[in-house]
N, C-alpha and C. Protein backbone atom coordinates (compact mmCIF):
# COMPACT_ATOMS: atom_id res chain seq x y z
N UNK A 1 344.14 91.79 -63.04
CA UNK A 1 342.99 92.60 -63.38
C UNK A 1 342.63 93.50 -62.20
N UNK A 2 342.43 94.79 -62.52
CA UNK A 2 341.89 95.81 -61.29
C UNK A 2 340.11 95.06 -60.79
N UNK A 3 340.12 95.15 -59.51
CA UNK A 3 339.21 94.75 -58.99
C UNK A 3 337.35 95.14 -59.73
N UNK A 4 337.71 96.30 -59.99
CA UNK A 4 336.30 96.98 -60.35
C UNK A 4 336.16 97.14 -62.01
N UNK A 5 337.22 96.46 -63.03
CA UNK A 5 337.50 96.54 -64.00
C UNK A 5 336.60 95.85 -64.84
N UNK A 6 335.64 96.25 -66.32
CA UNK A 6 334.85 95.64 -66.76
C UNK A 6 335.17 93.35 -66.97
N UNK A 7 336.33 93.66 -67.53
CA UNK A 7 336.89 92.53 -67.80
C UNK A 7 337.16 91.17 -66.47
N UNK A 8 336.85 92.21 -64.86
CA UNK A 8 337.30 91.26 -63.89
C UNK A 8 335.26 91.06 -63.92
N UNK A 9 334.38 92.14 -63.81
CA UNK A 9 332.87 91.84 -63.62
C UNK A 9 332.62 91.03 -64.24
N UNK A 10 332.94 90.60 -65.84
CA UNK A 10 332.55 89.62 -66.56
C UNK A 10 332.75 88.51 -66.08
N UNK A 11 334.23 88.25 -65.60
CA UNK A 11 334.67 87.02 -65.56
C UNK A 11 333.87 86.42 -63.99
N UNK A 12 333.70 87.33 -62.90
CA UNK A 12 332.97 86.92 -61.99
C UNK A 12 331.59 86.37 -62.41
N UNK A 13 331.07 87.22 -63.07
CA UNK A 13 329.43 87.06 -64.01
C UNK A 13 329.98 85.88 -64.56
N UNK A 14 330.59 85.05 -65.25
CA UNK A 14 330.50 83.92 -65.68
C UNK A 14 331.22 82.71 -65.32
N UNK A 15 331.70 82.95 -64.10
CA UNK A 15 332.34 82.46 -62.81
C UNK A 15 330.75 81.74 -61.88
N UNK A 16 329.67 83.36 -62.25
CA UNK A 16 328.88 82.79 -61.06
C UNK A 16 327.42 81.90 -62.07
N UNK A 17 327.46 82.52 -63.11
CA UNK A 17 326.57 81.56 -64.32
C UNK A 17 326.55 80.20 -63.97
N UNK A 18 328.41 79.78 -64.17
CA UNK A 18 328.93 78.42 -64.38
C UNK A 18 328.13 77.67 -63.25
N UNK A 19 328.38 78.40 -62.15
CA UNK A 19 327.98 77.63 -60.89
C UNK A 19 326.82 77.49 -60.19
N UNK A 20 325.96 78.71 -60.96
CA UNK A 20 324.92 78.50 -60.98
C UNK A 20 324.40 77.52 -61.89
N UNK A 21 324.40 76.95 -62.85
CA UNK A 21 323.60 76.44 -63.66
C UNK A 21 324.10 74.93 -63.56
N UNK A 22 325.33 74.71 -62.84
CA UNK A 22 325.69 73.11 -62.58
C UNK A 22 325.38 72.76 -61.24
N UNK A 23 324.89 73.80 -60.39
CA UNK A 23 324.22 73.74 -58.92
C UNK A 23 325.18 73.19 -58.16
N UNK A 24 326.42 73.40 -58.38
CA UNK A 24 327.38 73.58 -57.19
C UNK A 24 326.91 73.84 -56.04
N UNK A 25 327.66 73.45 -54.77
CA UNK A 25 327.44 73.73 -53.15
C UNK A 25 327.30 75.04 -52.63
N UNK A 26 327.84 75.39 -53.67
CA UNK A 26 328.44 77.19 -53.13
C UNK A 26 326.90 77.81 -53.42
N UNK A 27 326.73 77.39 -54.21
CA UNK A 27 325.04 77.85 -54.68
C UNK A 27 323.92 78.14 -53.78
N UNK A 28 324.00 76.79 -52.93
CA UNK A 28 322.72 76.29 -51.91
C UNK A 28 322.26 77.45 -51.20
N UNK A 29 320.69 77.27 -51.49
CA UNK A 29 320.02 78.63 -50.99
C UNK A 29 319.91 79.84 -51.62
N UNK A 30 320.35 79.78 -52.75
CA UNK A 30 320.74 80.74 -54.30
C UNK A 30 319.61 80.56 -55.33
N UNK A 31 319.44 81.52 -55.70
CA UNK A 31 318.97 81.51 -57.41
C UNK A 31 319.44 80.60 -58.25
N UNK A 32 319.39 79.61 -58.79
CA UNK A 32 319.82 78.61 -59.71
C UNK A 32 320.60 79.02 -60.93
N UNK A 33 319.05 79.99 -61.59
CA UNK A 33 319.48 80.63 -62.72
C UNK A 33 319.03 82.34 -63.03
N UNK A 34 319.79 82.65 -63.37
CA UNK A 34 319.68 84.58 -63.47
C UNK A 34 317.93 85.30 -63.68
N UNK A 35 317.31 84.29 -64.26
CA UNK A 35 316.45 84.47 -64.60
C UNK A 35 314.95 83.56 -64.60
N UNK A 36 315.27 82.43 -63.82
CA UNK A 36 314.64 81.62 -63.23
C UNK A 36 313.36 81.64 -62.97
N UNK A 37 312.70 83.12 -62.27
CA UNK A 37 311.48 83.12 -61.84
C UNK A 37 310.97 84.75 -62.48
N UNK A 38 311.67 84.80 -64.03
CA UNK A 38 311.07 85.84 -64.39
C UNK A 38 310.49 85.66 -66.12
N UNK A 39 308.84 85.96 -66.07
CA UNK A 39 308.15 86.00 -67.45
C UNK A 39 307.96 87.24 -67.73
N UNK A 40 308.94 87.27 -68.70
CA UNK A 40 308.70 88.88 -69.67
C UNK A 40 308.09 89.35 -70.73
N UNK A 41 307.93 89.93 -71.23
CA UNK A 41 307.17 90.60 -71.94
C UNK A 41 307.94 91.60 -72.77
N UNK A 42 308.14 91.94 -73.89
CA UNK A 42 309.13 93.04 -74.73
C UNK A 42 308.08 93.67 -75.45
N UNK A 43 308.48 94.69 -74.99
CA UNK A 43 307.78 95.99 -76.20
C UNK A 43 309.18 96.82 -77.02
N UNK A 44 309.51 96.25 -77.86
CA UNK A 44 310.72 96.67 -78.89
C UNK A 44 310.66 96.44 -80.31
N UNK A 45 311.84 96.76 -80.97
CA UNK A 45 311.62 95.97 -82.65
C UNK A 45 312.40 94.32 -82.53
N UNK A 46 311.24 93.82 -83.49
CA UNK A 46 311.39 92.67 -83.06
C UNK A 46 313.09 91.51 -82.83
N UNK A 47 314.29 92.04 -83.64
CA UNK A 47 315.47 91.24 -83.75
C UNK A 47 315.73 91.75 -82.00
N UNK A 48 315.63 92.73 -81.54
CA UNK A 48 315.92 92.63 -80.41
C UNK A 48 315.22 91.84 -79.81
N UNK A 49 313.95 91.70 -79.79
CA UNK A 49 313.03 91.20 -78.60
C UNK A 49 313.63 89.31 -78.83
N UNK A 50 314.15 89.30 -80.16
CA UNK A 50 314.52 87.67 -80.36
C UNK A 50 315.76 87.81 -79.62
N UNK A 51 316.84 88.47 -79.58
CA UNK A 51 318.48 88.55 -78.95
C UNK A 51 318.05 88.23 -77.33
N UNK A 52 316.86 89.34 -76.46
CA UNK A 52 316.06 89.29 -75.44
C UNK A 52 315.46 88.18 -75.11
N UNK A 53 314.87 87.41 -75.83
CA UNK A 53 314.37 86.28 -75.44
C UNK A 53 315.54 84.76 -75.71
N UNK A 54 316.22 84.67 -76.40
CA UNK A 54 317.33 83.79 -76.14
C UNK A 54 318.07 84.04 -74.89
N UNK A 55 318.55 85.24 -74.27
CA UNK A 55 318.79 85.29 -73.34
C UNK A 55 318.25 85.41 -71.90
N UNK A 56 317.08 85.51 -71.93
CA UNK A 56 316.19 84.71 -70.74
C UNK A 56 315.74 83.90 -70.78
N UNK A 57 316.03 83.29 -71.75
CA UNK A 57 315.34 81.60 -71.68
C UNK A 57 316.74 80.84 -71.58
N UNK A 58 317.79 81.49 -71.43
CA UNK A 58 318.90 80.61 -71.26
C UNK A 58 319.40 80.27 -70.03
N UNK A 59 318.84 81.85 -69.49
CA UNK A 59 319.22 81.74 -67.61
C UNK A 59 317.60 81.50 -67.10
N UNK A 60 317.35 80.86 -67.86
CA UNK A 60 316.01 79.98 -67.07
C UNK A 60 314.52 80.99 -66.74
N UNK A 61 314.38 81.63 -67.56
CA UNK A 61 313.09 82.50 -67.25
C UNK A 61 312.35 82.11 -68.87
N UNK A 62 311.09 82.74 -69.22
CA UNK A 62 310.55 82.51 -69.81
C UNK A 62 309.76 84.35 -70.48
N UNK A 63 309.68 83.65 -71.62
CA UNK A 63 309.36 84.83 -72.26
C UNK A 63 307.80 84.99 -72.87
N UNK A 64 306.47 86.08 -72.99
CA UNK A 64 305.47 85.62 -73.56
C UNK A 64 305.46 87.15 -74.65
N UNK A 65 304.84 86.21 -75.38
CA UNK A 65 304.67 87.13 -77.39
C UNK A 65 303.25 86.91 -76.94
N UNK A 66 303.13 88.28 -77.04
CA UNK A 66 302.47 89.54 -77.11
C UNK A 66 301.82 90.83 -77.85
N UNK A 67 301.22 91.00 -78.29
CA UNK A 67 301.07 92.32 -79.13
C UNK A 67 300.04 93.53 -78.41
N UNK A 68 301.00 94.57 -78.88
CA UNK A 68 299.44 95.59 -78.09
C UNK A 68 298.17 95.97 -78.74
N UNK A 69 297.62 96.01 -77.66
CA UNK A 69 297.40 97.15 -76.15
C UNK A 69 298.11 95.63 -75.36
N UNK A 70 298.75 94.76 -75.38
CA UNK A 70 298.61 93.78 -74.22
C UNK A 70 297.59 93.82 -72.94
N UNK A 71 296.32 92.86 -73.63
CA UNK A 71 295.78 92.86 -72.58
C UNK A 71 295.88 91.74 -71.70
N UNK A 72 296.28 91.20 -72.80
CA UNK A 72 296.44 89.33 -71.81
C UNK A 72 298.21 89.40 -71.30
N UNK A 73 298.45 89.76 -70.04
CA UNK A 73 299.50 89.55 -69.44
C UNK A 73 299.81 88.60 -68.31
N UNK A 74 298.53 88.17 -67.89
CA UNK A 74 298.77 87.03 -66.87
C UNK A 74 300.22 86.54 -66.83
N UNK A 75 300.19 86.54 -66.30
CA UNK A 75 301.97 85.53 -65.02
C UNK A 75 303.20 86.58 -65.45
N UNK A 76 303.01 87.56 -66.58
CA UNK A 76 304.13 88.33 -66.45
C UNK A 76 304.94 89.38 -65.16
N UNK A 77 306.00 89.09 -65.45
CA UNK A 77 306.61 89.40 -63.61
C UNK A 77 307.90 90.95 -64.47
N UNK A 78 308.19 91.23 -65.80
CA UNK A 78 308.82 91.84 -65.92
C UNK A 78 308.61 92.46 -67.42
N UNK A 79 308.26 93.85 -67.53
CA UNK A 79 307.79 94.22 -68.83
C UNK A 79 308.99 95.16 -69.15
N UNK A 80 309.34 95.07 -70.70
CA UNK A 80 311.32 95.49 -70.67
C UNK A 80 310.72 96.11 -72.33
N UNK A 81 310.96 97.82 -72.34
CA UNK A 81 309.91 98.52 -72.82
C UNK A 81 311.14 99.11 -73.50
N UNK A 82 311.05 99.75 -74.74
CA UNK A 82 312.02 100.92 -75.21
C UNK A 82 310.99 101.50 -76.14
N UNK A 83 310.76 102.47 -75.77
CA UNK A 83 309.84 103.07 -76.36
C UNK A 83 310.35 103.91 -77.94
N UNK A 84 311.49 104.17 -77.80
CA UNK A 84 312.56 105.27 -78.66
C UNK A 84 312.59 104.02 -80.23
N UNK A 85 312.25 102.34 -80.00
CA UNK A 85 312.25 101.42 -81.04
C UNK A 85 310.71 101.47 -81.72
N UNK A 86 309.72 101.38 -80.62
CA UNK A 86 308.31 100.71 -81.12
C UNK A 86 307.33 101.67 -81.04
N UNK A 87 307.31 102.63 -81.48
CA UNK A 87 306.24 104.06 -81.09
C UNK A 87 304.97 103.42 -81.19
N UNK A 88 304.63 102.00 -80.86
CA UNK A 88 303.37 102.01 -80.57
C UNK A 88 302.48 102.16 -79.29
N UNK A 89 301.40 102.87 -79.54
CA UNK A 89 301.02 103.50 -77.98
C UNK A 89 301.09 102.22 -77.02
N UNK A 90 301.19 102.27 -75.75
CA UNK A 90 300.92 101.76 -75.07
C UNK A 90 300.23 102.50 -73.31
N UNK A 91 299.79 101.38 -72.58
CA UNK A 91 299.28 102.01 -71.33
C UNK A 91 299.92 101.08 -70.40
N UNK A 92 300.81 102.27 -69.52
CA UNK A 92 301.69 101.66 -68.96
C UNK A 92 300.93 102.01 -67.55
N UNK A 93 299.95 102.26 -67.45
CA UNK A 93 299.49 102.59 -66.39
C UNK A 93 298.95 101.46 -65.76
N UNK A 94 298.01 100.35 -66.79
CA UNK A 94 297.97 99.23 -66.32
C UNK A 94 298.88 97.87 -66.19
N UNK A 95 299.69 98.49 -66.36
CA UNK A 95 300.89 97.60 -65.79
C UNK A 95 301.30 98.05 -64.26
N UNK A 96 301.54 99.10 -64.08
CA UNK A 96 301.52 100.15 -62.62
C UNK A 96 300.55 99.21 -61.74
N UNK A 97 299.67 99.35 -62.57
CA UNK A 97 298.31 99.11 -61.49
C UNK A 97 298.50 97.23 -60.70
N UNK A 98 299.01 96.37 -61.71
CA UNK A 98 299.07 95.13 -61.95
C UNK A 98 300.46 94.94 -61.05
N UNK A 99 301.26 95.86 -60.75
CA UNK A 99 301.81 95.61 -60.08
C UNK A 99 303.73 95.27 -60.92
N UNK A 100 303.45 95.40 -62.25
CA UNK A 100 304.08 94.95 -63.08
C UNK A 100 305.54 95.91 -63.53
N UNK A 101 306.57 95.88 -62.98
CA UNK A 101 307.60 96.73 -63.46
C UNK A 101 308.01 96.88 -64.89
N UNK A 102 307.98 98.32 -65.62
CA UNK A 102 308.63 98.62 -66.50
C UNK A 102 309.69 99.13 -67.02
N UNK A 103 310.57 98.48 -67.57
CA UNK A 103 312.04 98.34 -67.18
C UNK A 103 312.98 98.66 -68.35
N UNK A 104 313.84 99.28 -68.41
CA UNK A 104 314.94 99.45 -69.62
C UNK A 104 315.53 97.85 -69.47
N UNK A 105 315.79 97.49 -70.94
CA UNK A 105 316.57 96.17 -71.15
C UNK A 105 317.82 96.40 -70.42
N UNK A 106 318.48 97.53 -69.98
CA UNK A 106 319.70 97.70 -69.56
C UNK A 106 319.40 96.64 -67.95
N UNK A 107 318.08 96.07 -67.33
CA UNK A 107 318.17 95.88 -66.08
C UNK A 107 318.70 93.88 -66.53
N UNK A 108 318.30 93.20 -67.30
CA UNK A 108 318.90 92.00 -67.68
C UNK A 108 320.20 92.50 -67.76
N UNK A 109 321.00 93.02 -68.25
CA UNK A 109 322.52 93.28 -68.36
C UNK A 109 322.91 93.09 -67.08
N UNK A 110 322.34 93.98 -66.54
CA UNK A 110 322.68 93.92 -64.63
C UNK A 110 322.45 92.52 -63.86
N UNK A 111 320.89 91.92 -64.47
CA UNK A 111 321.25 90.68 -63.39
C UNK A 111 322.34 89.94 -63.91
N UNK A 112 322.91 89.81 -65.04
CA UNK A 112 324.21 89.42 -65.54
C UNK A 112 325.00 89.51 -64.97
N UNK A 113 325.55 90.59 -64.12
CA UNK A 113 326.58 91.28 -63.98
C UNK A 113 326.72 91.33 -62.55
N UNK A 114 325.34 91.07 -62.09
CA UNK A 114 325.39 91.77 -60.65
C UNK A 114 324.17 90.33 -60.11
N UNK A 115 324.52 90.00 -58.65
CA UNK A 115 323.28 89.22 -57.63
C UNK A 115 322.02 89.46 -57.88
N UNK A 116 322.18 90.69 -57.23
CA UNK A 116 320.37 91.37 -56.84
C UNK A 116 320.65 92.52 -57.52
N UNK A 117 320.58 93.34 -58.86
CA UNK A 117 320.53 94.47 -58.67
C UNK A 117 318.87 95.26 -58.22
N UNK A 118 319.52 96.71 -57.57
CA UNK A 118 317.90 97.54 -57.62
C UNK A 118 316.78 97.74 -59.13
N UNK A 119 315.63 97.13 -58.95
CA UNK A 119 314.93 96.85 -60.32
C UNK A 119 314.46 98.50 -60.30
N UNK A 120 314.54 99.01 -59.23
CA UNK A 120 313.71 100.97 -59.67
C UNK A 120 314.95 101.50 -60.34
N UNK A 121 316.02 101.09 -60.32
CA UNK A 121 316.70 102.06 -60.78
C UNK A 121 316.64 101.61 -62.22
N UNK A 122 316.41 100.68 -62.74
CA UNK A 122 315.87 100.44 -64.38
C UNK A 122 314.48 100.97 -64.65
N UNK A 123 313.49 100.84 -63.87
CA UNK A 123 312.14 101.68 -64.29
C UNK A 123 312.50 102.73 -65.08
N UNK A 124 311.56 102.82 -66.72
CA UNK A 124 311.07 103.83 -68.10
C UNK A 124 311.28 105.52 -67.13
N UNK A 125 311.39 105.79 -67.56
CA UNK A 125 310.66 107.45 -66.57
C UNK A 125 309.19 107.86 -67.21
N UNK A 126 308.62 106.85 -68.07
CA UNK A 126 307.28 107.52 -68.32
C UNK A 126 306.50 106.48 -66.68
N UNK A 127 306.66 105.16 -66.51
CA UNK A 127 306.50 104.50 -65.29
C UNK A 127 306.88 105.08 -64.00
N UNK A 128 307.82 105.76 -63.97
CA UNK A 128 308.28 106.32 -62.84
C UNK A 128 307.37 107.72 -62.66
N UNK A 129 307.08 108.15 -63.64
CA UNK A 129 305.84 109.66 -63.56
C UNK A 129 304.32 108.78 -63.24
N UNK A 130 304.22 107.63 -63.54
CA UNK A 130 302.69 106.51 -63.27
C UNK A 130 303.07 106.96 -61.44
N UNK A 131 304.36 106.05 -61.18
CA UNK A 131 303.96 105.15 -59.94
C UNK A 131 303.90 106.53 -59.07
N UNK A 132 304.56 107.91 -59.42
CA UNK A 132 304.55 109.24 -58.23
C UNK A 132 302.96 109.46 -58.45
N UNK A 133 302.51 109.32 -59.38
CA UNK A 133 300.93 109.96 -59.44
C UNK A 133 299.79 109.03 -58.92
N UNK A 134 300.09 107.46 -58.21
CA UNK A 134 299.44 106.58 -57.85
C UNK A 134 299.82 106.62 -56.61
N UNK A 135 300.70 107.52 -56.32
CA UNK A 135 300.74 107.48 -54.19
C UNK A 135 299.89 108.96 -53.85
């Protein structure tokens, strides 16, 4: 397999799952699980937000149901938005404010795929026009 080839990323991605989630040695001092210390929040149509939530509750994060305006977000650490599914308004400004990233689902693919990826480079661009107008 070529080094940078989709088929070799996978197999590393579930190379490093395996070993994460049986807490191998190699681990120690690691993330356990992909998703471990993250409560999300989905603003989508709903069969996705169910595909979305099986898969963070599998790599160990937790998911909270929600409806808008979401005002009750307490402990949420990751809000994963597609706006182009759910045209219902939302204010993403108080999420900005809360400190709360809004994120294309494409950024779970990545912690899949990848250690640490950069979480700004998944930020909405309606969030990314919030956070330039809050400095």
């Amino acid at each position: 397999m070529e080094p940078e080839s989709t088929q070799a990323n996978l197999a590393e991605a579930a190379w490093r799952w395996r070993s994460a989630m049986s807490g191998g040695p190699e681990q120690r001092g690691r993330q356990q699980q992909p998703f471990q210390n993250m409560t999300a929040l989905f603003h989508t149509k709903k069969d996705r937000a169910k595909a979305f939530t099986r898969l963070i509750e599998a790599g160990g994060g937790h998911v909270i149901s929600a409806r808008p305006p979401y005002s009750e977000v307490e402990g949420v650490t990751h809000f994963f938005v597609e706006m182009e599914t759910n045209h219902e308004k939302i204010d993403l400004g108080s999420f900005a404010s809360r400190g709360i990233p809004c994120l294309k689902p494409f950024f779970i693919n990545s912690c899949i795929m990848e250690d640490s990826p950069e979480i700004s480079d998944f930020f909405i661009p309606e969030y990314k026009d919030i956070l330039v107008n809050m400095r």
